[in-house]
C-alpha atoms as a PDB file:
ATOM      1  CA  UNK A   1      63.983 135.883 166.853  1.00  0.00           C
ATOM      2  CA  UNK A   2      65.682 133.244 164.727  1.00  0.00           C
ATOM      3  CA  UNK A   3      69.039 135.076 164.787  1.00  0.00           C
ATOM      4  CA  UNK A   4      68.676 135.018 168.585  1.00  0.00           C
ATOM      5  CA  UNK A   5      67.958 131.390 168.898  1.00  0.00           C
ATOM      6  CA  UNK A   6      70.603 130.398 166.945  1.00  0.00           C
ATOM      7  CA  UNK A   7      73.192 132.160 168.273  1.00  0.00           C
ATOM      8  CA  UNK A   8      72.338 130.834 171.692  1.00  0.00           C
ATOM      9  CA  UNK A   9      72.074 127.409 170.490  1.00  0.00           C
ATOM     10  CA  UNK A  10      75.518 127.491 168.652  1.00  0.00           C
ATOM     11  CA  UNK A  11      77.369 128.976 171.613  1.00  0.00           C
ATOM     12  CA  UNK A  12      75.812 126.511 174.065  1.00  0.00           C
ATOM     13  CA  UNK A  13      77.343 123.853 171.260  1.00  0.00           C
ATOM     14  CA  UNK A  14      80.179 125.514 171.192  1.00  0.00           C
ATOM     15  CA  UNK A  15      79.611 126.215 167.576  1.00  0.00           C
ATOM     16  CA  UNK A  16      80.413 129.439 165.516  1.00  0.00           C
ATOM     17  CA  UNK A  17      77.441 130.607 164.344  1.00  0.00           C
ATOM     18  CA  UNK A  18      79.054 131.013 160.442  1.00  0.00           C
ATOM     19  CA  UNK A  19      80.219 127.240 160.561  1.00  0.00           C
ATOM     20  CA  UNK A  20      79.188 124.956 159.270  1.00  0.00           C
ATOM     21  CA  UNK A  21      77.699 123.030 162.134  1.00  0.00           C
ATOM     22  CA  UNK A  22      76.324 126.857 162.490  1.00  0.00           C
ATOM     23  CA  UNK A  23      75.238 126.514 159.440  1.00  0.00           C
ATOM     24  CA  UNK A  24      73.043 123.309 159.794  1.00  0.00           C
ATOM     25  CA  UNK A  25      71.609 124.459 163.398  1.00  0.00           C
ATOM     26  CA  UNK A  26      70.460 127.359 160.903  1.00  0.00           C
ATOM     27  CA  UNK A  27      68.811 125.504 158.722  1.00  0.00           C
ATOM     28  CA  UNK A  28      67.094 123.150 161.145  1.00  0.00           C
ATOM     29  CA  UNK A  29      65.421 126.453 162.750  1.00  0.00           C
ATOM     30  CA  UNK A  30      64.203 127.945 159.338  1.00  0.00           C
ATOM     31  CA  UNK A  31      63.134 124.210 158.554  1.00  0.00           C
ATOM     32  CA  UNK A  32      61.182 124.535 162.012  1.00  0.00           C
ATOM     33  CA  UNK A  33      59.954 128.081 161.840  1.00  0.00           C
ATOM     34  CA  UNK A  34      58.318 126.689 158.334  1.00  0.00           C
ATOM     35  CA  UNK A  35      56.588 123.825 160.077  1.00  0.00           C
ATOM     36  CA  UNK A  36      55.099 126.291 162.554  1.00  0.00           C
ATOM     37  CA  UNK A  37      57.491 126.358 165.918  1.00  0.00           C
ATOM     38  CA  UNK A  38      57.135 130.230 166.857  1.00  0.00           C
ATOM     39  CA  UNK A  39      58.316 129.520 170.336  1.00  0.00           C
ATOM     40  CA  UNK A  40      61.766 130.491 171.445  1.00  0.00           C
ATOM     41  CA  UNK A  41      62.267 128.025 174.136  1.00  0.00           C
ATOM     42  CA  UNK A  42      60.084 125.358 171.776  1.00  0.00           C
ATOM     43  CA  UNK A  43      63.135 126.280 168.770  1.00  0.00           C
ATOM     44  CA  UNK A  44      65.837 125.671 171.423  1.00  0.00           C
ATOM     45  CA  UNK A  45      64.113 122.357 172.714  1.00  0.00           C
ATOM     46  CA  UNK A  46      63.880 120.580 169.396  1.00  0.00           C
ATOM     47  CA  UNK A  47      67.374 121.929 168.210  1.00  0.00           C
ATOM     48  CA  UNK A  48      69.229 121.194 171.327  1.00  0.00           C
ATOM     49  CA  UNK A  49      67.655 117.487 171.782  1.00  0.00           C
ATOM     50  CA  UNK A  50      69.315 116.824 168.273  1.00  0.00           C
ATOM     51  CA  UNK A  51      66.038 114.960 166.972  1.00  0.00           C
ATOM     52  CA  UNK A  52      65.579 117.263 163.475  1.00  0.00           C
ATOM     53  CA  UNK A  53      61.937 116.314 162.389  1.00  0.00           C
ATOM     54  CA  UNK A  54      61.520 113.818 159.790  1.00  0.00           C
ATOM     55  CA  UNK A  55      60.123 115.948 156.978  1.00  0.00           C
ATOM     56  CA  UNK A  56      63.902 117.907 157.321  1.00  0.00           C
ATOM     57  CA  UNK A  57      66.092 114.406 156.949  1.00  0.00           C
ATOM     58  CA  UNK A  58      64.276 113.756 153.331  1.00  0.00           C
ATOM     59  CA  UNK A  59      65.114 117.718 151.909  1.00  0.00           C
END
């Protein structure tokens, strides 16, 4: 599920996945999955609304 999230969310940024703008989308999700998000659509919301959750901004 993460795999498929994150591709779509790099190609609608226009992003290769393996980047490394890729790279931080990636680790935003994993950071996410952590906290609880299980959603697909709820992943693609808070990744594509660029507002990464506090707790991931002091890692």
């Amino acid at each position: 599920m993460l795999r498929r999230v994150h591709i779509h969310v790099c190609s609608l940024k226009d992003l290769e996945p393996e980047s490394e703008g890729g790279a931080e989308i990636g680790k935003m999700l994993f950071h996410l999955y952590r906290q609880g998000v299980r959603s697909e659509v709820g992943l693609m919301r808070m990744v594509i609304a660029d507002e990464p959750p506090p707790a991931l901004e002091a890692e």
